[in-house]
PDB file of N, CA and C in Angstrom:
ATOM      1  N   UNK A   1       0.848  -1.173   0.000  1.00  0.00           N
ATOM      2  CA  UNK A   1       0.000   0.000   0.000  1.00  0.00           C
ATOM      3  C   UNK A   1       0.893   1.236   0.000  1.00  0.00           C
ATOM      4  N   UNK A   2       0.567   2.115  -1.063  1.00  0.00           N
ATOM      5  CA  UNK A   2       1.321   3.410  -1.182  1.00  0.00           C
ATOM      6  C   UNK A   2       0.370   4.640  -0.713  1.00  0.00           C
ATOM      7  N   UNK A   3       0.947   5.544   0.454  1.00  0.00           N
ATOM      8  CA  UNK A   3      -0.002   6.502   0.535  1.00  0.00           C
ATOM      9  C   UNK A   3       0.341   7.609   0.151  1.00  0.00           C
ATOM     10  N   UNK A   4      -0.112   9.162  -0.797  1.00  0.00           N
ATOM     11  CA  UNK A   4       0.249  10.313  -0.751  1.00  0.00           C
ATOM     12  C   UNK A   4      -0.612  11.233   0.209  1.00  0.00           C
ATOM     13  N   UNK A   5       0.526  11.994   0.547  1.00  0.00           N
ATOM     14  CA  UNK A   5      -0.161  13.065   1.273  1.00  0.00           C
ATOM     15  C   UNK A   5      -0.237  14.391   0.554  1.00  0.00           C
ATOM     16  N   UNK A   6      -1.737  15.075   0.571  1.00  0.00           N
ATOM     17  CA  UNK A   6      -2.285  16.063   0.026  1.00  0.00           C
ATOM     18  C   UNK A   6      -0.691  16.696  -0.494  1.00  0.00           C
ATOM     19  N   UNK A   7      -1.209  17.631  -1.335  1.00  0.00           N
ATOM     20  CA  UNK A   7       0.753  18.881  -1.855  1.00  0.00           C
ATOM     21  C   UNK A   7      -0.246  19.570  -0.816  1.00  0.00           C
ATOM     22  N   UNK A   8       0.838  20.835  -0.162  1.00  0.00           N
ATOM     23  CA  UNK A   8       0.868  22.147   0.356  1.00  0.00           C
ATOM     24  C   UNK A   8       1.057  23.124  -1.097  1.00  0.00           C
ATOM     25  N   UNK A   9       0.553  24.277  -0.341  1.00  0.00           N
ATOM     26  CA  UNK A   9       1.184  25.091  -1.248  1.00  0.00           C
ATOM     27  C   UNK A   9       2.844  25.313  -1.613  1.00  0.00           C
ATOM     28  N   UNK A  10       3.608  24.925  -0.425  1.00  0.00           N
ATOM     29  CA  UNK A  10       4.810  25.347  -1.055  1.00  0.00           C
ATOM     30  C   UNK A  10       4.893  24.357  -2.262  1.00  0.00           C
ATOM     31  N   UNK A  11       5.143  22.931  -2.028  1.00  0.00           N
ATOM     32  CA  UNK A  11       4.966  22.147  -3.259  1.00  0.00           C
ATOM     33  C   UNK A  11       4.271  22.384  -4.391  1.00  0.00           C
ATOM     34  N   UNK A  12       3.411  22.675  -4.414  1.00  0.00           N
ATOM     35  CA  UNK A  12       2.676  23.583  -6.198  1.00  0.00           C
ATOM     36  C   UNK A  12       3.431  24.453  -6.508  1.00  0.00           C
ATOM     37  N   UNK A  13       3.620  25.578  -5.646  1.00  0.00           N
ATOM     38  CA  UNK A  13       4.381  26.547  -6.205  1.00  0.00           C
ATOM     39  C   UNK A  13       5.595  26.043  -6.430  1.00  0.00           C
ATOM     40  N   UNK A  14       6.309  25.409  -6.161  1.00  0.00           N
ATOM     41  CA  UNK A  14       8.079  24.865  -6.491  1.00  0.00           C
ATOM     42  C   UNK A  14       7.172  23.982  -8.047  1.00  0.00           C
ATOM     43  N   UNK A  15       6.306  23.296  -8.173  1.00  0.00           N
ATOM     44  CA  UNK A  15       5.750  22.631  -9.471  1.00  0.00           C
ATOM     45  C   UNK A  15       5.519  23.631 -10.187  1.00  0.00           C
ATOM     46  N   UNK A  16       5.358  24.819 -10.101  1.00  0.00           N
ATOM     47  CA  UNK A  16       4.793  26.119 -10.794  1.00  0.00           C
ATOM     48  C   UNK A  16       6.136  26.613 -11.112  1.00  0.00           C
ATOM     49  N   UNK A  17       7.018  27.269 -10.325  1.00  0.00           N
ATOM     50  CA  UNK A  17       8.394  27.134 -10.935  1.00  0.00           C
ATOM     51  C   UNK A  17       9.297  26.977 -11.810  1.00  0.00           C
ATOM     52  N   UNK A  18       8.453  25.442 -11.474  1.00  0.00           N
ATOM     53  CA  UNK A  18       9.019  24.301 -12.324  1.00  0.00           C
ATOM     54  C   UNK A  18       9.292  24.245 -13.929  1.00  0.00           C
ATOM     55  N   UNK A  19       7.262  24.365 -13.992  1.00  0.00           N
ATOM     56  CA  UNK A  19       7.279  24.293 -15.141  1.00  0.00           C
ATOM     57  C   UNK A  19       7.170  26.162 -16.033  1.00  0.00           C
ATOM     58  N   UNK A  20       7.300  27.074 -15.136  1.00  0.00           N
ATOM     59  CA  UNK A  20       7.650  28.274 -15.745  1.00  0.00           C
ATOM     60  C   UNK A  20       9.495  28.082 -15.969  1.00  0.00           C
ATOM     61  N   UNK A  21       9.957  27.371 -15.550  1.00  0.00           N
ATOM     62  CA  UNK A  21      11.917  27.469 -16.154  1.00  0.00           C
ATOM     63  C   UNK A  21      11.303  26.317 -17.092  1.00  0.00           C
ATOM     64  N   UNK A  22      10.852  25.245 -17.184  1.00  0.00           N
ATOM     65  CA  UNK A  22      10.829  24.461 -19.169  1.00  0.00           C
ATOM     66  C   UNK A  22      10.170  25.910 -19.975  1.00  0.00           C
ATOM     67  N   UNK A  23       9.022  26.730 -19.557  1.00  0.00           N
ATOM     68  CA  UNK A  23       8.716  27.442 -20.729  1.00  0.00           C
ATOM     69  C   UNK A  23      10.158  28.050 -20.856  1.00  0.00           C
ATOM     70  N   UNK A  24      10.708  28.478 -19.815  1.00  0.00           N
ATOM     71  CA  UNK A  24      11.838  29.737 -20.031  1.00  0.00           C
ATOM     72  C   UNK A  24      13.036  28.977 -21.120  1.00  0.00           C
ATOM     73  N   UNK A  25      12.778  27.437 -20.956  1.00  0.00           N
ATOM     74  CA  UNK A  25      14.230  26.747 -21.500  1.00  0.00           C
ATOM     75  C   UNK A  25      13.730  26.360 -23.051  1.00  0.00           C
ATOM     76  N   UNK A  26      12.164  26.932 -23.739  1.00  0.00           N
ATOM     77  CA  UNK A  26      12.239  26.439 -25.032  1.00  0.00           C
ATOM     78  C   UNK A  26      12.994  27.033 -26.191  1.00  0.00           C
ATOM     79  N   UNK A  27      13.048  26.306 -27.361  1.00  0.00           N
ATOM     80  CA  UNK A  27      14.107  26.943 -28.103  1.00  0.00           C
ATOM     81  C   UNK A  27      13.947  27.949 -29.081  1.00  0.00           C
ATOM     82  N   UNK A  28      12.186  28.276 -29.025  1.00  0.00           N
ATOM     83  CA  UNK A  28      12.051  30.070 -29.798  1.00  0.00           C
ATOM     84  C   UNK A  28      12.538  30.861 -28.991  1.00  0.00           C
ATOM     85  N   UNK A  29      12.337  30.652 -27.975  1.00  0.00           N
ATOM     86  CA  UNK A  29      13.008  32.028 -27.199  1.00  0.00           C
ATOM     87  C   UNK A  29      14.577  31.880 -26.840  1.00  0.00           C
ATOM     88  N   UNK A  30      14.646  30.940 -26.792  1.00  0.00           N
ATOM     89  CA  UNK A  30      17.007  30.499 -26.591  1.00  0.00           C
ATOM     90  C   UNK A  30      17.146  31.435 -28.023  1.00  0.00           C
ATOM     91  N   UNK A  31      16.774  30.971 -29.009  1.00  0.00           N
ATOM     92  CA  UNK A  31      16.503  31.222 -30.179  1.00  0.00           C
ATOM     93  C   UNK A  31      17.132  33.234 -30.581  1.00  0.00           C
ATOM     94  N   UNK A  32      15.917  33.602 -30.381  1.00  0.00           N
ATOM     95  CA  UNK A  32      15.872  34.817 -30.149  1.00  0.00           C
ATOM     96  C   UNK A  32      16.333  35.995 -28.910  1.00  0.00           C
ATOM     97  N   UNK A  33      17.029  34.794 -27.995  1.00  0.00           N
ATOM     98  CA  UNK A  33      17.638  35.180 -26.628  1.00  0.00           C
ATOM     99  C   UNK A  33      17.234  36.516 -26.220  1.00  0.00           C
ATOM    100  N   UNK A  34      16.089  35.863 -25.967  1.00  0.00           N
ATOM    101  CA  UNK A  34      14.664  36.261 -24.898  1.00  0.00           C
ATOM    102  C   UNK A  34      14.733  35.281 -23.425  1.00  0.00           C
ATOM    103  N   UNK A  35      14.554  36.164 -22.304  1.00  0.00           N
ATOM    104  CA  UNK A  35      15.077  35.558 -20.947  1.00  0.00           C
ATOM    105  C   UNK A  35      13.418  35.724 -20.449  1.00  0.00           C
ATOM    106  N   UNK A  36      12.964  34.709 -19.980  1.00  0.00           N
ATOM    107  CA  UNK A  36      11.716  35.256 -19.156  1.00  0.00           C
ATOM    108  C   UNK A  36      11.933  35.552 -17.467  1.00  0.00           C
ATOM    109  N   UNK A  37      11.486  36.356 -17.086  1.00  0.00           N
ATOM    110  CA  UNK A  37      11.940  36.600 -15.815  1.00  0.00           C
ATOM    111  C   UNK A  37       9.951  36.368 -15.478  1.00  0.00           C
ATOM    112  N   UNK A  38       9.743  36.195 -13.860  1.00  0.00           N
ATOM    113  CA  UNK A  38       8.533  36.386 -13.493  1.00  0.00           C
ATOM    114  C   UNK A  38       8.549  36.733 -11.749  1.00  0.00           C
ATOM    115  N   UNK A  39       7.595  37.055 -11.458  1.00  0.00           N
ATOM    116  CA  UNK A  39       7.328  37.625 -10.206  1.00  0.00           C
ATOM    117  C   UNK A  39       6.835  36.226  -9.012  1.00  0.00           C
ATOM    118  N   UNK A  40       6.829  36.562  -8.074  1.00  0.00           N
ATOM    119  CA  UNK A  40       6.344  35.600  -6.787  1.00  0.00           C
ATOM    120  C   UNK A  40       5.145  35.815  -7.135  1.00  0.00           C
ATOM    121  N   UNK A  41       4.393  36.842  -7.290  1.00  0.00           N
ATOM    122  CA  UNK A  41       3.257  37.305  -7.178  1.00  0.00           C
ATOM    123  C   UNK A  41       2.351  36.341  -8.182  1.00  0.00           C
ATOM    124  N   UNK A  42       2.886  36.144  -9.477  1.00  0.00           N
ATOM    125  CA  UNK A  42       2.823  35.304 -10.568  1.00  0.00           C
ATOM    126  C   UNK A  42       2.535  33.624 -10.437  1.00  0.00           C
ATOM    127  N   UNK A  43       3.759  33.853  -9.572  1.00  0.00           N
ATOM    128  CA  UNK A  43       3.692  31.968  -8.956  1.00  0.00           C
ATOM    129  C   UNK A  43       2.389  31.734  -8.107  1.00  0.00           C
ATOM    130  N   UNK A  44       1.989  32.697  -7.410  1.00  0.00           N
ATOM    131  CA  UNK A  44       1.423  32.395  -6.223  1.00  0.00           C
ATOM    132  C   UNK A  44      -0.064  32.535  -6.850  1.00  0.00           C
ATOM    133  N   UNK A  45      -0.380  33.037  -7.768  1.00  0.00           N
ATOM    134  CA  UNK A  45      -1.526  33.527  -8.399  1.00  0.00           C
ATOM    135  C   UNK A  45      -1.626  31.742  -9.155  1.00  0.00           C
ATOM    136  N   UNK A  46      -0.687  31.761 -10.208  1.00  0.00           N
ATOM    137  CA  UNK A  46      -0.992  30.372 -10.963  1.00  0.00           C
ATOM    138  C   UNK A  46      -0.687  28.906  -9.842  1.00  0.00           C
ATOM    139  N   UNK A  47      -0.340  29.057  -9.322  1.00  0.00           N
ATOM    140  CA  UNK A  47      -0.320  27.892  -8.078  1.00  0.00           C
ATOM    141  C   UNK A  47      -1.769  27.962  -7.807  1.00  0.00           C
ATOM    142  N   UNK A  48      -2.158  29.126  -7.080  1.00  0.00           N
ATOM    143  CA  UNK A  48      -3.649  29.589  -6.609  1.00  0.00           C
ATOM    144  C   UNK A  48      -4.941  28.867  -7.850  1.00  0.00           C
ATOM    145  N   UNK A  49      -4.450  29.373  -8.488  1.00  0.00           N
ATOM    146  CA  UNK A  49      -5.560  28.974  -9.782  1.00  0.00           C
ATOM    147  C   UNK A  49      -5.601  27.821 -10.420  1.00  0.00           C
ATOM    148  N   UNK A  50      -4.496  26.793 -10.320  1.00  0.00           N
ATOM    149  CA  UNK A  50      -4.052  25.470 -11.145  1.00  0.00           C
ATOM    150  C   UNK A  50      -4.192  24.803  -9.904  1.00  0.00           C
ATOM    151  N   UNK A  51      -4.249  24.797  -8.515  1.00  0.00           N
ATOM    152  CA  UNK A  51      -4.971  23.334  -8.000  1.00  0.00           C
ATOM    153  C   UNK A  51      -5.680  23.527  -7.590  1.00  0.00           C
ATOM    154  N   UNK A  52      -6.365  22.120  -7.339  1.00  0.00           N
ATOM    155  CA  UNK A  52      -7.737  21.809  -6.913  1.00  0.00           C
ATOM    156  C   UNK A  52      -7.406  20.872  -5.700  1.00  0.00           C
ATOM    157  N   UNK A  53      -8.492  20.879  -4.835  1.00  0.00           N
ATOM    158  CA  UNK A  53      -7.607  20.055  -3.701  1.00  0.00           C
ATOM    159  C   UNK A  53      -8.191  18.440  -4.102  1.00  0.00           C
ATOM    160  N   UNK A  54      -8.980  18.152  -5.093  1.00  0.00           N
ATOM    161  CA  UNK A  54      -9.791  17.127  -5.354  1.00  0.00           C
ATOM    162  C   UNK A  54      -8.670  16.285  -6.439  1.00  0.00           C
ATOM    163  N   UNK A  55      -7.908  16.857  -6.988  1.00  0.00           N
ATOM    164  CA  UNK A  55      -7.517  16.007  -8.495  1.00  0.00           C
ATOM    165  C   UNK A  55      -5.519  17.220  -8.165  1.00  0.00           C
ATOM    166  N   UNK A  56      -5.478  17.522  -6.920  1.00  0.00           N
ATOM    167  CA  UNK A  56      -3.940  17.830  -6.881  1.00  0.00           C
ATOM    168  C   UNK A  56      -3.450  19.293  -8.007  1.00  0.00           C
ATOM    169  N   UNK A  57      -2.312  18.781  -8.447  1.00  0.00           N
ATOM    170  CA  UNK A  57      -1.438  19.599  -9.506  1.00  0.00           C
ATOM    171  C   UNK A  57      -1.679  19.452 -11.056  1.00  0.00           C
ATOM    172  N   UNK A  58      -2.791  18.252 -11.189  1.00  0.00           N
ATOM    173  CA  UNK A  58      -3.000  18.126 -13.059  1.00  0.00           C
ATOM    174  C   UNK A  58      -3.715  18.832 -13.239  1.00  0.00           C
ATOM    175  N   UNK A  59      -4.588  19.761 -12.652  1.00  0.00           N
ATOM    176  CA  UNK A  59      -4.972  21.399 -13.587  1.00  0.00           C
ATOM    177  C   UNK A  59      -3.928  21.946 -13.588  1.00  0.00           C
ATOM    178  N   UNK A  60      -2.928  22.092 -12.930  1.00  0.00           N
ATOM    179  CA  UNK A  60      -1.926  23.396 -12.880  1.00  0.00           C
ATOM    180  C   UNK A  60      -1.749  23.251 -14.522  1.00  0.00           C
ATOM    181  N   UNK A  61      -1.014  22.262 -14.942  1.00  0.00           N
ATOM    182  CA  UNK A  61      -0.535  22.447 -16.273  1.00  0.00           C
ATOM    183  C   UNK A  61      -1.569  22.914 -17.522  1.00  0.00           C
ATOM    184  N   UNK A  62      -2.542  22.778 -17.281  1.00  0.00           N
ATOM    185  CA  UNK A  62      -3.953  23.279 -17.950  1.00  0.00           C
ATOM    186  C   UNK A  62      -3.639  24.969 -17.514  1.00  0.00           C
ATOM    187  N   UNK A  63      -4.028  25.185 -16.532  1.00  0.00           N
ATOM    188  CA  UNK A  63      -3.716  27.036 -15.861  1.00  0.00           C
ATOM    189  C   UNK A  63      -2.576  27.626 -16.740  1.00  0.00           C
ATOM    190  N   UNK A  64      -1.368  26.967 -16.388  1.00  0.00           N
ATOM    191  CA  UNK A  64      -0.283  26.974 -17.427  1.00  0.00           C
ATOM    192  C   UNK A  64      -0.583  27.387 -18.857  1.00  0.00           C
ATOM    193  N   UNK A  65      -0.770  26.735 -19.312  1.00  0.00           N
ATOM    194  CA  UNK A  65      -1.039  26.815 -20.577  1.00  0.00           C
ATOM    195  C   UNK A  65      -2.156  27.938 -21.044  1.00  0.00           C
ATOM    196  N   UNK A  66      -3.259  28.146 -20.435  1.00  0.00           N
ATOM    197  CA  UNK A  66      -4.502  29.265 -20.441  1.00  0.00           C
ATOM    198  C   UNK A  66      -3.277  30.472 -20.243  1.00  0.00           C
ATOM    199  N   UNK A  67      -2.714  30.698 -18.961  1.00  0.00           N
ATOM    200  CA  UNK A  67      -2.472  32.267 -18.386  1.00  0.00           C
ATOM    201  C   UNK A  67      -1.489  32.442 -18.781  1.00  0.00           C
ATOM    202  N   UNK A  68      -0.289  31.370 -19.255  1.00  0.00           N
ATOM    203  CA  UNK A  68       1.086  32.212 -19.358  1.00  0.00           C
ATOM    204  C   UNK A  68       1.681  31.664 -20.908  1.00  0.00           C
ATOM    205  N   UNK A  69       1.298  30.419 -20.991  1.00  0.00           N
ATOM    206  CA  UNK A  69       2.131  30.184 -22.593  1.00  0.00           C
ATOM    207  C   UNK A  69       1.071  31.045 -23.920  1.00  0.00           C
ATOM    208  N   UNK A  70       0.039  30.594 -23.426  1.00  0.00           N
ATOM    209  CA  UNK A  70      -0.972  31.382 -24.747  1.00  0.00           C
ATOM    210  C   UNK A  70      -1.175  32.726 -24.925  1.00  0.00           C
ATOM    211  N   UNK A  71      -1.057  33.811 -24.068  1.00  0.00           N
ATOM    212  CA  UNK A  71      -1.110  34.976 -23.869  1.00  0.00           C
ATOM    213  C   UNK A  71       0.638  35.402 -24.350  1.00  0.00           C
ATOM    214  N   UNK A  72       1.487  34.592 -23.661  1.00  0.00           N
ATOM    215  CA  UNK A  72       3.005  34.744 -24.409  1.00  0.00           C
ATOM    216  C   UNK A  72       3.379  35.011 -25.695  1.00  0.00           C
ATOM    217  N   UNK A  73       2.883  33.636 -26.455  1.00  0.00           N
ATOM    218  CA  UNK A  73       2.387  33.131 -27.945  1.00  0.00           C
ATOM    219  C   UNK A  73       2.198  34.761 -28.444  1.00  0.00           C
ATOM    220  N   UNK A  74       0.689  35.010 -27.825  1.00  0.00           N
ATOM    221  CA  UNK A  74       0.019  35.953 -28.656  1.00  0.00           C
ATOM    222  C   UNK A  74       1.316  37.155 -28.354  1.00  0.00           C
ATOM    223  N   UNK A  75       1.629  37.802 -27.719  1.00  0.00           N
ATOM    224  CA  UNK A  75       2.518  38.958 -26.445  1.00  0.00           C
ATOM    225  C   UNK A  75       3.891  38.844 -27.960  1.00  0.00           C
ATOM    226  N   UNK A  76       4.164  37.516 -28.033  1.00  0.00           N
ATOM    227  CA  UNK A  76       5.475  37.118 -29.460  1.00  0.00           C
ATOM    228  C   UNK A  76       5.178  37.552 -30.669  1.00  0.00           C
ATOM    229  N   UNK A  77       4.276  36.797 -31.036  1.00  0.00           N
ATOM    230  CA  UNK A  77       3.748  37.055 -32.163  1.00  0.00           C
ATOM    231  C   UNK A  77       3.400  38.696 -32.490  1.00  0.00           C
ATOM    232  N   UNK A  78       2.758  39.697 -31.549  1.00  0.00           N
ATOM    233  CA  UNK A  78       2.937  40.879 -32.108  1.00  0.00           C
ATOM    234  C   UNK A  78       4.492  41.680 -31.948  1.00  0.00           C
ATOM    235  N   UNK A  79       5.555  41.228 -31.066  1.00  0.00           N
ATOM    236  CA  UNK A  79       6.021  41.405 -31.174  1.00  0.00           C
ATOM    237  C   UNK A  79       7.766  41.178 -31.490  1.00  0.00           C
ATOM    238  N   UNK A  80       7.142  40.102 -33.053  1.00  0.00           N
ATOM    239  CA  UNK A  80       7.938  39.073 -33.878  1.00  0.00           C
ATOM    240  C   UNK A  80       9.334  39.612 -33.869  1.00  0.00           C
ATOM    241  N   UNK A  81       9.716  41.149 -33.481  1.00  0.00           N
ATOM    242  CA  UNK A  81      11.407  41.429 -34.115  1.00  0.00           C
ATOM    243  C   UNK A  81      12.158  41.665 -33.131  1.00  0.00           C
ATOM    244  N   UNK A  82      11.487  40.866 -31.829  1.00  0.00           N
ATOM    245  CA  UNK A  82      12.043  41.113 -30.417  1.00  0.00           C
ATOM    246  C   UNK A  82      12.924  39.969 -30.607  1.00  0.00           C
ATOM    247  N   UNK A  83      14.086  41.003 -29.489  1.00  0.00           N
ATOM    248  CA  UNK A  83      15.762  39.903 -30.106  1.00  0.00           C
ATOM    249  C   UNK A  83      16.390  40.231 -28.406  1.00  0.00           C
ATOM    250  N   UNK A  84      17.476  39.410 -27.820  1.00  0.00           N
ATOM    251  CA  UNK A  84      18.346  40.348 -26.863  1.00  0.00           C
ATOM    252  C   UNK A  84      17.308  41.026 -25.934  1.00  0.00           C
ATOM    253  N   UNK A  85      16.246  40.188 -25.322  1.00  0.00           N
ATOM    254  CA  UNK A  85      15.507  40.864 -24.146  1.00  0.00           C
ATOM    255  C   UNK A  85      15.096  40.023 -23.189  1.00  0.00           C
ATOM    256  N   UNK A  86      14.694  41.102 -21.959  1.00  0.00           N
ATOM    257  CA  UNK A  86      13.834  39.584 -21.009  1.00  0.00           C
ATOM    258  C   UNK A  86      12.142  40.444 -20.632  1.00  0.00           C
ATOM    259  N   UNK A  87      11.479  39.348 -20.834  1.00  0.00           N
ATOM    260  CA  UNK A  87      10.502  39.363 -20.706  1.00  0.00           C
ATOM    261  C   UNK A  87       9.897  39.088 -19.312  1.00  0.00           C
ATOM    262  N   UNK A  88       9.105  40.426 -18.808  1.00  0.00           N
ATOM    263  CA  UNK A  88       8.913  40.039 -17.409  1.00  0.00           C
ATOM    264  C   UNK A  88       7.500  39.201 -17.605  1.00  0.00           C
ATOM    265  N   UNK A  89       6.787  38.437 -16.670  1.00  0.00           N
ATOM    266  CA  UNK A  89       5.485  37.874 -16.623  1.00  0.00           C
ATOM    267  C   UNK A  89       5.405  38.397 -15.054  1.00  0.00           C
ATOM    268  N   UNK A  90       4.231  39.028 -15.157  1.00  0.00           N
ATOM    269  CA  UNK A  90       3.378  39.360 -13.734  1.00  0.00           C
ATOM    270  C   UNK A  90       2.231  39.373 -13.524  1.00  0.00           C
ATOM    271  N   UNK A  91       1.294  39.703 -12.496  1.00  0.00           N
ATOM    272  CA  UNK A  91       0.136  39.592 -12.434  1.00  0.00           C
ATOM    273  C   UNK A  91      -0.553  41.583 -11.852  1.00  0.00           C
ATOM    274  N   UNK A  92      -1.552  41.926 -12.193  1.00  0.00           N
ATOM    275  CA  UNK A  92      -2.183  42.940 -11.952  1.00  0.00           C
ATOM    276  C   UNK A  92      -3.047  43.084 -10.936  1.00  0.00           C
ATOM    277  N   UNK A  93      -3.287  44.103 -10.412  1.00  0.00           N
ATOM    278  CA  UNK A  93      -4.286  43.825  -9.344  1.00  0.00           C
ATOM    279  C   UNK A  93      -5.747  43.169  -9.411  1.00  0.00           C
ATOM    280  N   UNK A  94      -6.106  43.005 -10.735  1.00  0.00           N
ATOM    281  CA  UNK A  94      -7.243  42.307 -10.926  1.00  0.00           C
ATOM    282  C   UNK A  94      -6.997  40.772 -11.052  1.00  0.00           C
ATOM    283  N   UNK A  95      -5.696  40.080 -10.539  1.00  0.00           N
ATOM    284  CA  UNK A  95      -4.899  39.072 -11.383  1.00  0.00           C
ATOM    285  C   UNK A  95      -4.872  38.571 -12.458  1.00  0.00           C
ATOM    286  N   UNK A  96      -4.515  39.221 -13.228  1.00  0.00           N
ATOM    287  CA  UNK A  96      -4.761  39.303 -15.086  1.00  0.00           C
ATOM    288  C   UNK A  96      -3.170  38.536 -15.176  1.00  0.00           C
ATOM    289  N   UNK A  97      -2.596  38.239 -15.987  1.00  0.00           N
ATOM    290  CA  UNK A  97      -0.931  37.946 -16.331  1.00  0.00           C
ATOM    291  C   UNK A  97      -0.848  39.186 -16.801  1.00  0.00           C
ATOM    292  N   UNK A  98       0.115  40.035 -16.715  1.00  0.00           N
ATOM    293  CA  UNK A  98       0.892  40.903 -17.550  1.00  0.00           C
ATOM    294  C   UNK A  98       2.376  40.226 -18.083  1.00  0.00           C
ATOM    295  N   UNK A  99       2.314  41.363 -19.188  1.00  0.00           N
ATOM    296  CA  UNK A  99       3.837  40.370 -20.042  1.00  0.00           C
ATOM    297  C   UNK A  99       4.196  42.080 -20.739  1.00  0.00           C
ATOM    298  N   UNK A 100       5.555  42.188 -20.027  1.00  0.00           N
ATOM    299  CA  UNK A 100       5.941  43.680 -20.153  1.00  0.00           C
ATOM    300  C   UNK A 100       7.767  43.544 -20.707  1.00  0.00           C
ATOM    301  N   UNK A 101       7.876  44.190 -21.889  1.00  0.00           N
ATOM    302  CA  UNK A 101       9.610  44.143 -22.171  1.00  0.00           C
ATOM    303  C   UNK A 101      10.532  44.986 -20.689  1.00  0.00           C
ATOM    304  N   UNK A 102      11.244  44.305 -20.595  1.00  0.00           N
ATOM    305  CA  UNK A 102      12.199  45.037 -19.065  1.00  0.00           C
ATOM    306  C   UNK A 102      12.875  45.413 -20.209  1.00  0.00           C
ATOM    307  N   UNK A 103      13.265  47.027 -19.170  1.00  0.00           N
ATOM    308  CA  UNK A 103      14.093  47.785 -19.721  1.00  0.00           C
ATOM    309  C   UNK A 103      15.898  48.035 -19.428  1.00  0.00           C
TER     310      UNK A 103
END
């Protein structure tokens, strides 16, 4: 008999982390050496929003994908001739993602 015990939040958020450094390590952005940087505030918001205490951490990667890779995508795509930058990801007071060029 194998038992798990519920994640805490710190554990989601270190899984949230996680999988925000694979987005940071894909190879359009190595590519175009684009750095993503992101906020606590960010983690703690998509941690917040990607589990469920019923089914754990397999929404997170769903949340993932909704708040920070697809909004990215779109955030790239208008701004296709971005080269040599880092890209912050944060959240707003309404917790929206923001995605802002650091200066």
């Amino acid at each position: 008999v194998i038992s798990f015990d519920a994640l805490n939040a710190d554990t989601v958020q270190q899984i949230t982390e996680k999988e925000l450094a694979a987005i940071a390590g894909r190879e359009g952005l190595s590519r175009a050496n684009l750095q993503l940087i992101w906020t606590d505030a960010l983690v703690a918001s998509i941690a917040r929003r990607g589990f469920d205490a019923r089914y754990g951490a397999r929404p997170l990667q769903r949340a993932i994908e909704t708040l920070v890779v697809v909004p990215l995508a779109h955030f790239l795509l208008t701004h296709s001739t971005l080269k040599n930058a880092m890209v912050r990801l944060d959240v707003d007071v309404s917790d929206q993602v923001t995605i802002a060029i650091e200066a």
